[in-house]
N, C-alpha and C. Protein backbone atom coordinates (compact mmCIF):
# COMPACT_ATOMS: atom_id res chain seq x y z
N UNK A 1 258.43 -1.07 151.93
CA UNK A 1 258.49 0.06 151.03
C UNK A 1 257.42 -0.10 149.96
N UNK A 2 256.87 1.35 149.72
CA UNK A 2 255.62 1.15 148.50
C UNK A 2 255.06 2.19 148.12
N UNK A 3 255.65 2.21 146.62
CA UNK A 3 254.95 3.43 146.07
C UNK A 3 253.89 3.52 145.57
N UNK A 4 253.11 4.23 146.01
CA UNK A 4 251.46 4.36 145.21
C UNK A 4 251.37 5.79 145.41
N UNK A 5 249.87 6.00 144.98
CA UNK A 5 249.17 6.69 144.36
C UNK A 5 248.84 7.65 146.46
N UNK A 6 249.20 9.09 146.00
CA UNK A 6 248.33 9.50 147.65
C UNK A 6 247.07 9.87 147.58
N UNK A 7 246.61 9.86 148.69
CA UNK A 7 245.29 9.27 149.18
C UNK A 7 244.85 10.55 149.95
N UNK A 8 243.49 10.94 150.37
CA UNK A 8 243.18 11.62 151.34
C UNK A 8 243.72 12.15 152.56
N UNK A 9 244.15 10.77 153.41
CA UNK A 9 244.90 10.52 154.59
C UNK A 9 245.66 10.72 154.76
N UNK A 10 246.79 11.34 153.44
CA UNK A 10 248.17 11.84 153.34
C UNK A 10 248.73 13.35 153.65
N UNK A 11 247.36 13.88 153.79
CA UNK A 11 247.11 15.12 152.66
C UNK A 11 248.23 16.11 154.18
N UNK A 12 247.97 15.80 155.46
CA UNK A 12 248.98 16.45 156.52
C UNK A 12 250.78 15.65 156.18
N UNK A 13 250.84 14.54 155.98
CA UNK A 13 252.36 14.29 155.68
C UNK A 13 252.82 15.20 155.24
N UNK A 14 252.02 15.06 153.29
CA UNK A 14 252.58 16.07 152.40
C UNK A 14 252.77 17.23 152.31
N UNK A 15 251.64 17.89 153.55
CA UNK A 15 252.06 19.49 153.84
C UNK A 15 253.90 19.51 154.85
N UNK A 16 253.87 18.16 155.61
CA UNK A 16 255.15 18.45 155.92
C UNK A 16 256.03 18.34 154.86
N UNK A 17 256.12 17.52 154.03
CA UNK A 17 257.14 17.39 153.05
C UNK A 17 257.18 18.70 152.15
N UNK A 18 256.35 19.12 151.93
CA UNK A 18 255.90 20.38 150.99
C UNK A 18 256.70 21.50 151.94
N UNK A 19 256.45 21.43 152.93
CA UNK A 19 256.83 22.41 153.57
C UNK A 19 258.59 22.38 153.55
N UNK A 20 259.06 21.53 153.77
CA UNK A 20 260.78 21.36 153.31
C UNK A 20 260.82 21.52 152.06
N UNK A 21 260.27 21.98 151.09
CA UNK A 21 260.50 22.00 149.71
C UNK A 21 260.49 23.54 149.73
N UNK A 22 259.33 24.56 150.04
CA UNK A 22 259.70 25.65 149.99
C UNK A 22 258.83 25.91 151.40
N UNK A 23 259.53 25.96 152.40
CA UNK A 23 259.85 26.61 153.59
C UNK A 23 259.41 27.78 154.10
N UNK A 24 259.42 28.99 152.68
CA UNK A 24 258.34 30.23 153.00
C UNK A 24 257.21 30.58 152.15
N UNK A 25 256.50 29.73 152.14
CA UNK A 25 255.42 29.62 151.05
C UNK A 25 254.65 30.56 151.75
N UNK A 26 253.98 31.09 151.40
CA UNK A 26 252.55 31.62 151.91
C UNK A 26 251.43 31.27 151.19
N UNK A 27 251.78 30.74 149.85
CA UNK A 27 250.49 30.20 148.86
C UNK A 27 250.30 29.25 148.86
N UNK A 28 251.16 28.34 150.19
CA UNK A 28 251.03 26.33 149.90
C UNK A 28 249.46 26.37 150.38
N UNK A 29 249.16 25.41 150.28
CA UNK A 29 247.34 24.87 150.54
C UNK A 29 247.35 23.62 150.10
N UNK A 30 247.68 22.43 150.70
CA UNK A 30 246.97 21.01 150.63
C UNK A 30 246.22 20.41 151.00
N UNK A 31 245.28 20.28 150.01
CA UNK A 31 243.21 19.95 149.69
C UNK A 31 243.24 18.79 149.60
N UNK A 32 242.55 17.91 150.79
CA UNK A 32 242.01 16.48 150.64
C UNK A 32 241.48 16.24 149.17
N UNK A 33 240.72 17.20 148.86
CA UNK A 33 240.25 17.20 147.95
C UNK A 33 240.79 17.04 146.42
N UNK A 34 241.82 17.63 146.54
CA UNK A 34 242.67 18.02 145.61
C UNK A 34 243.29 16.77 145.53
N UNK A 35 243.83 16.43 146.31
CA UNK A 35 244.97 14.96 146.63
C UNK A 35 243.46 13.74 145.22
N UNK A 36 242.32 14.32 145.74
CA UNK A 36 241.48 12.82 145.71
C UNK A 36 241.29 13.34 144.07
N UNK A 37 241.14 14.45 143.42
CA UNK A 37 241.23 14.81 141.90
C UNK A 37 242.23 14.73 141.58
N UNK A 38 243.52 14.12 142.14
CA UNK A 38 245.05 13.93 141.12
C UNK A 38 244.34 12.81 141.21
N UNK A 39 243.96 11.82 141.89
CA UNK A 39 244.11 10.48 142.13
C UNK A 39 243.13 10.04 140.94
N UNK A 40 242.24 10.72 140.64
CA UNK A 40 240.85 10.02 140.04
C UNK A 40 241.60 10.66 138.61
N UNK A 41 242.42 10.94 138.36
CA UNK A 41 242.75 11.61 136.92
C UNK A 41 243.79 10.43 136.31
N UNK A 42 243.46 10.20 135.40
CA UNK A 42 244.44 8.97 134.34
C UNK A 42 246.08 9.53 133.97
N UNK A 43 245.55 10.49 133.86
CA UNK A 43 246.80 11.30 133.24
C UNK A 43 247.56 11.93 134.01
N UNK A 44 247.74 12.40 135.08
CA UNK A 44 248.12 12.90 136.66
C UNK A 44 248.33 11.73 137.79
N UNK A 45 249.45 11.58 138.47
CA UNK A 45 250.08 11.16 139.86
C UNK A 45 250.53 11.88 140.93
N UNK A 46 250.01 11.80 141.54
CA UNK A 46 250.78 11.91 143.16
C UNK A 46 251.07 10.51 143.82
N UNK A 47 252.29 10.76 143.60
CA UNK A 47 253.51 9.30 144.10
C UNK A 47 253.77 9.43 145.54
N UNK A 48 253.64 8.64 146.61
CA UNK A 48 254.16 9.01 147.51
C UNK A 48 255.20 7.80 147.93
N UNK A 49 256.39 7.55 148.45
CA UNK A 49 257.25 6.50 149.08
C UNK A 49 256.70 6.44 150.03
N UNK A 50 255.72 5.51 150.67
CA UNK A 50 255.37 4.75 151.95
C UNK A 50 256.19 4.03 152.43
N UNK A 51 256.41 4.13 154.03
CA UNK A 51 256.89 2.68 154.71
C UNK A 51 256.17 2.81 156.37
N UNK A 52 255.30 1.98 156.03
CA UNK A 52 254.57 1.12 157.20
C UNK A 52 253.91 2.40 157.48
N UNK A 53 253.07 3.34 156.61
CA UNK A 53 252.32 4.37 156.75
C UNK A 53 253.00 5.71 157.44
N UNK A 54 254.47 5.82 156.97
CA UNK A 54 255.18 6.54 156.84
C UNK A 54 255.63 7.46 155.58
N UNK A 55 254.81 8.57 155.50
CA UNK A 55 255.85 8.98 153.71
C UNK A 55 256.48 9.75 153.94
N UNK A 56 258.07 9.09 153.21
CA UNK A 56 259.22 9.47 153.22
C UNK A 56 259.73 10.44 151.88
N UNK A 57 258.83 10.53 150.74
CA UNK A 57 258.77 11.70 149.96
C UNK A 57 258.13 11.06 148.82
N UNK A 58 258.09 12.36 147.94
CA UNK A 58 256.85 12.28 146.82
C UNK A 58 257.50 12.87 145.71
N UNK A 59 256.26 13.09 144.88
CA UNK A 59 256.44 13.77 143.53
C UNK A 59 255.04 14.04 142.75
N UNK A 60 255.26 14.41 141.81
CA UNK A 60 253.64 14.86 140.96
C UNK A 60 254.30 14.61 139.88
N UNK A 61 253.52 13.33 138.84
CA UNK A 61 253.70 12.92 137.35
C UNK A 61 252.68 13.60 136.50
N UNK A 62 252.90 14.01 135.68
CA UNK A 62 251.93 14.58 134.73
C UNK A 62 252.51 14.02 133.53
N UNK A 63 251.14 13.37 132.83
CA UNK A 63 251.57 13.20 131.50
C UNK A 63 250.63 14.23 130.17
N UNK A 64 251.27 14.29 129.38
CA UNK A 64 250.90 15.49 128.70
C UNK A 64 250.98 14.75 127.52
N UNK A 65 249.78 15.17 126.53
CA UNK A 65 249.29 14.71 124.98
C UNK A 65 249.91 16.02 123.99
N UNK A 66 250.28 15.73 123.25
CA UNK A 66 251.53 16.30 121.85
C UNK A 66 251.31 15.76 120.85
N UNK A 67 251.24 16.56 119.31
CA UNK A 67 251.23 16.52 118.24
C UNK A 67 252.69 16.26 117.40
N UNK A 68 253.21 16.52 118.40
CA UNK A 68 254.94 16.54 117.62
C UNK A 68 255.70 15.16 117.14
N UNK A 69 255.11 14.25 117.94
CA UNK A 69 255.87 12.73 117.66
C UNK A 69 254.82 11.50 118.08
N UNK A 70 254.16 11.51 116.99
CA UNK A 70 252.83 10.74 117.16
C UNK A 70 251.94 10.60 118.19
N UNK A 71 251.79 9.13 118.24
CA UNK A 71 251.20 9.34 119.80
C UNK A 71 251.86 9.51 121.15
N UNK A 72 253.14 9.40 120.95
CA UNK A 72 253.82 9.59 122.12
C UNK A 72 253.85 10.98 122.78
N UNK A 73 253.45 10.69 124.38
CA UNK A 73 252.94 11.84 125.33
C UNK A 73 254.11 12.05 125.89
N UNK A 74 254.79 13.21 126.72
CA UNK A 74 255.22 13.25 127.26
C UNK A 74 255.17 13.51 128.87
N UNK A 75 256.47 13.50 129.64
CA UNK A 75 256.14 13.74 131.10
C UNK A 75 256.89 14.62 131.94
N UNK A 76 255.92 15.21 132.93
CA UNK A 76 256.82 16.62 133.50
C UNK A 76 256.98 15.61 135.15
N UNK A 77 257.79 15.97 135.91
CA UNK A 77 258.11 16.01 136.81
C UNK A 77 258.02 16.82 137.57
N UNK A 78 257.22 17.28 138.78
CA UNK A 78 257.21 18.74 140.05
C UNK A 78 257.12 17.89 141.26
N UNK A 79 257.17 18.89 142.13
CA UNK A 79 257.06 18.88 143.29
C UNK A 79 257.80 17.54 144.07
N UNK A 80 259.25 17.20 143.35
CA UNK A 80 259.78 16.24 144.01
C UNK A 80 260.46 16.70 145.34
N UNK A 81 260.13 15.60 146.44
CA UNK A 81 260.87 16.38 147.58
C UNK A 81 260.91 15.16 148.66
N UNK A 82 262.25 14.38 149.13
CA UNK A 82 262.50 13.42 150.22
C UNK A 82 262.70 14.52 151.43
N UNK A 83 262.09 13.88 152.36
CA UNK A 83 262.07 14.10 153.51
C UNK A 83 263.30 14.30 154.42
N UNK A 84 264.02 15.62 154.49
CA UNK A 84 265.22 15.94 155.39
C UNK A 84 265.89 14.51 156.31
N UNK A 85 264.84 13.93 156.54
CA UNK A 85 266.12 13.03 158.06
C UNK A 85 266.18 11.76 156.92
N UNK A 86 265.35 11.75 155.84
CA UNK A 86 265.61 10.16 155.11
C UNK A 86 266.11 10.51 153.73
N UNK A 87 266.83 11.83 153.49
CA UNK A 87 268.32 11.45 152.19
C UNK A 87 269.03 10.94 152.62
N UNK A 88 269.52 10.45 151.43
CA UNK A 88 270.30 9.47 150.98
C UNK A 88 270.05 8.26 151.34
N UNK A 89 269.27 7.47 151.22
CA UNK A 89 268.22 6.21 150.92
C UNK A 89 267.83 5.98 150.00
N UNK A 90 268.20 6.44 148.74
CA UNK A 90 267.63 6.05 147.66
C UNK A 90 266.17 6.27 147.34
N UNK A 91 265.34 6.81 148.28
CA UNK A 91 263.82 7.44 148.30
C UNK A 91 263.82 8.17 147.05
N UNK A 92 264.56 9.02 146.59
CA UNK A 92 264.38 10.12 145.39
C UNK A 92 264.66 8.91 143.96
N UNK A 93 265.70 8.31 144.35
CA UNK A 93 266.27 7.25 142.80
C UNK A 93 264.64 6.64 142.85
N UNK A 94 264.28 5.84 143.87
CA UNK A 94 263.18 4.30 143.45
C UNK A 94 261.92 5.19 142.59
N UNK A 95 261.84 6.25 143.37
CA UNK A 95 260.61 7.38 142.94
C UNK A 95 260.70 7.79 141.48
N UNK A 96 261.79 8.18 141.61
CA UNK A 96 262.51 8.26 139.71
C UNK A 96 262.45 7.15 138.97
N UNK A 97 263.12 5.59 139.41
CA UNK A 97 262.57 5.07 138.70
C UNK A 97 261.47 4.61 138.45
N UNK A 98 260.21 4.45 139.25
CA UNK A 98 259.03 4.02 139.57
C UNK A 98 258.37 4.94 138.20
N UNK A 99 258.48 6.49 138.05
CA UNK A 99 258.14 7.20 137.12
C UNK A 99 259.17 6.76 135.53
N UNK A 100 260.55 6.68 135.44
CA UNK A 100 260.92 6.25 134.40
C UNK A 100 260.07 5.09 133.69
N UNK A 101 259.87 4.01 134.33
CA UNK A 101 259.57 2.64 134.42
C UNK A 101 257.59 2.79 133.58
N UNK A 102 257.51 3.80 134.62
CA UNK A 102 255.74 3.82 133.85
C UNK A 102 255.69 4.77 132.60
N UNK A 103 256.56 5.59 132.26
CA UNK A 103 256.77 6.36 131.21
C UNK A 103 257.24 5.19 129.96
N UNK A 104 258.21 4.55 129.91
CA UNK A 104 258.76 3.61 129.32
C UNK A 104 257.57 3.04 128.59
N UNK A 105 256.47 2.41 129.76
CA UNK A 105 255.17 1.84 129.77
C UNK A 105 254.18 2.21 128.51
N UNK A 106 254.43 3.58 128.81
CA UNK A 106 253.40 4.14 127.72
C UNK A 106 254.30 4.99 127.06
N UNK A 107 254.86 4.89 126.65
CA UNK A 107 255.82 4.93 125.32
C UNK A 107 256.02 6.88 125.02
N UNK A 108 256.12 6.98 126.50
CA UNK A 108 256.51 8.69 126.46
C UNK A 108 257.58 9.20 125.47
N UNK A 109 257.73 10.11 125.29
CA UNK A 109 258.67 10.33 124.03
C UNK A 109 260.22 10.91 125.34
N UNK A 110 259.45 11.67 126.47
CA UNK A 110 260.59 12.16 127.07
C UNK A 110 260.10 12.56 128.43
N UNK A 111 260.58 12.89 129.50
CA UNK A 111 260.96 13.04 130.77
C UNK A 111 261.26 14.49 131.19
N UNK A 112 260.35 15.53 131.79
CA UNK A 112 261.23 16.73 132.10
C UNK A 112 260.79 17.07 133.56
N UNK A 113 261.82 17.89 133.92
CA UNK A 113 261.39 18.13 135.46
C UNK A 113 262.40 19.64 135.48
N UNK A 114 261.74 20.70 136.74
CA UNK A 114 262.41 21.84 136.79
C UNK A 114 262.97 21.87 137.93
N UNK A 115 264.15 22.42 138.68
CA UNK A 115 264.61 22.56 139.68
C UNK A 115 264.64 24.18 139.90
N UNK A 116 265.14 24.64 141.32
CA UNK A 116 265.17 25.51 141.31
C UNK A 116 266.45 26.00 141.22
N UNK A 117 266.99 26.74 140.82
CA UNK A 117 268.48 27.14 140.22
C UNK A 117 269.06 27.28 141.46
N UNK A 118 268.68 27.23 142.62
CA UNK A 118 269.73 27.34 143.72
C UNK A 118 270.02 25.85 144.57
N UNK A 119 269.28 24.94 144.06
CA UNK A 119 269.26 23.73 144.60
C UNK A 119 270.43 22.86 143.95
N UNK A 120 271.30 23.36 144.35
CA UNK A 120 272.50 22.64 143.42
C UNK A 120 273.23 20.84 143.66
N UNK A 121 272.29 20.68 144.96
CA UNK A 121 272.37 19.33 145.38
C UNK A 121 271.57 18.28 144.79
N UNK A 122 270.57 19.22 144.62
CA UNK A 122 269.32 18.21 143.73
C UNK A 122 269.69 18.34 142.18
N UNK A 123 270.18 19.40 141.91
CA UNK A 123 270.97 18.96 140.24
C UNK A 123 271.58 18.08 140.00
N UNK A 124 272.45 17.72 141.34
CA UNK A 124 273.89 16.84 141.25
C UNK A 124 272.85 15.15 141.34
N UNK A 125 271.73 15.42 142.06
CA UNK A 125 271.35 14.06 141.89
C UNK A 125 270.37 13.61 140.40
N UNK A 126 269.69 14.68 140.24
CA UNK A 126 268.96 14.65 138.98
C UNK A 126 270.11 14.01 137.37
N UNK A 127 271.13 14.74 137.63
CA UNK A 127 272.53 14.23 137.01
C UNK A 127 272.55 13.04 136.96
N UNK A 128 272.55 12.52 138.17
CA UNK A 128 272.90 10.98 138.30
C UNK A 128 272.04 10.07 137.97
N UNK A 129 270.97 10.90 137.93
CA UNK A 129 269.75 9.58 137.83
C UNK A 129 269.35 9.82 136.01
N UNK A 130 270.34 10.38 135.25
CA UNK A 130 270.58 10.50 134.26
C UNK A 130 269.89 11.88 133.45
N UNK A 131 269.10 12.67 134.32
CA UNK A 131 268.44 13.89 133.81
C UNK A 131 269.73 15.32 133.24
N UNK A 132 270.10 15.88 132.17
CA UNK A 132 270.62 16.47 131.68
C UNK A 132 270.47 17.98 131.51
N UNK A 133 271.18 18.68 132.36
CA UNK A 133 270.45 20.27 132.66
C UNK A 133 270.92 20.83 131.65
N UNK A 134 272.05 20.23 131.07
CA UNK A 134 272.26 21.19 130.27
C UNK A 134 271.52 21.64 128.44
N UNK A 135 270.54 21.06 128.40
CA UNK A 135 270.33 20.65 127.29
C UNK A 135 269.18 21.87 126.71
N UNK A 136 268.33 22.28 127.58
CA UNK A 136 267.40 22.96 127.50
C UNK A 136 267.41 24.30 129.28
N UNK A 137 266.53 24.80 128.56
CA UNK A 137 266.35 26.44 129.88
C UNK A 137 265.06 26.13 129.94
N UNK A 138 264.90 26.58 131.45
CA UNK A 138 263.55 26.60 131.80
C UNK A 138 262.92 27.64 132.24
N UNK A 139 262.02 28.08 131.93
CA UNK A 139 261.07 29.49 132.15
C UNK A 139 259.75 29.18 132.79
N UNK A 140 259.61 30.38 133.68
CA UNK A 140 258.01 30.31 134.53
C UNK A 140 257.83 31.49 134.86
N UNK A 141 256.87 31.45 135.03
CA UNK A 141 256.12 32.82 135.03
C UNK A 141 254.77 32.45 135.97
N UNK A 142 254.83 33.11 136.87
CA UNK A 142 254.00 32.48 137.95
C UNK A 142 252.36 33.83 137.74
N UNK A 143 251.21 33.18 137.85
CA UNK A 143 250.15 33.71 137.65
C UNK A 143 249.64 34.18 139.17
């Protein structure tokens, strides 16, 4: 097992995984390219759970610079998504903590991530892994 950073070579996995995340996309598009500008960015992750050149699911870390509480940045969470035949393995927790753990690191002030309001399974785990829905609303507005 091993989480790093994805790579070029990933870039067909993640369209499968992407594709179990939203299923009728018509706007998905995953760019080698793109994969290789999260990677080269300090402030941006694409996480993927490897095993033996297998990825079993991902996520996108973004850390974000704020005026509100010194230097502490904060971090968004998207595009989390384990792979249909490998829930419940703990793939989504290690990934969570792998991101808690480097946030901690650099002294983030806080942790946010959006779900989609019908995913009520992934609330129940976001719950557990200590994320709190109830605290704040989330808004988007898609361009």
């Amino acid at each position: 097992m091993l989480i790093r950073e994805a790579e070029r070579k990933d870039r067909d996995q993640l369209y499968e995984l992407y594709r179990m995340l939203v299923p009728n996309s018509r706007k998905m598009n995953v760019e080698e390219e793109q994969i290789e500008k999260v990677k080269t960015d300090p402030m941006n992750f694409l996480l993927v759970y490897d095993e033996e050149g297998k990825i079993f699911g991902t996520l996108t870390l973004n850390i974000c610079l704020q005026a509100l509480h010194g230097s502490r940045p904060y971090a968004i969470v998207e595009n989390i998504i384990v792979h249909e035949n490998h829930r419940s393995k703990n793939i989504g927790q290690k990934l969570l903590q792998y991101v808690e753990e480097y946030c901690k690191s650099i002294n983030c002030h806080r942790i946010m991530l959006l779900s989609k309001s019908t995913r009520i399974s992934a609330h129940q785990f976001f719950e557990r892994e200590g994320y709190d829905g109830s605290i704040s609303k989330g808004f988007k507005k898609y361009l």
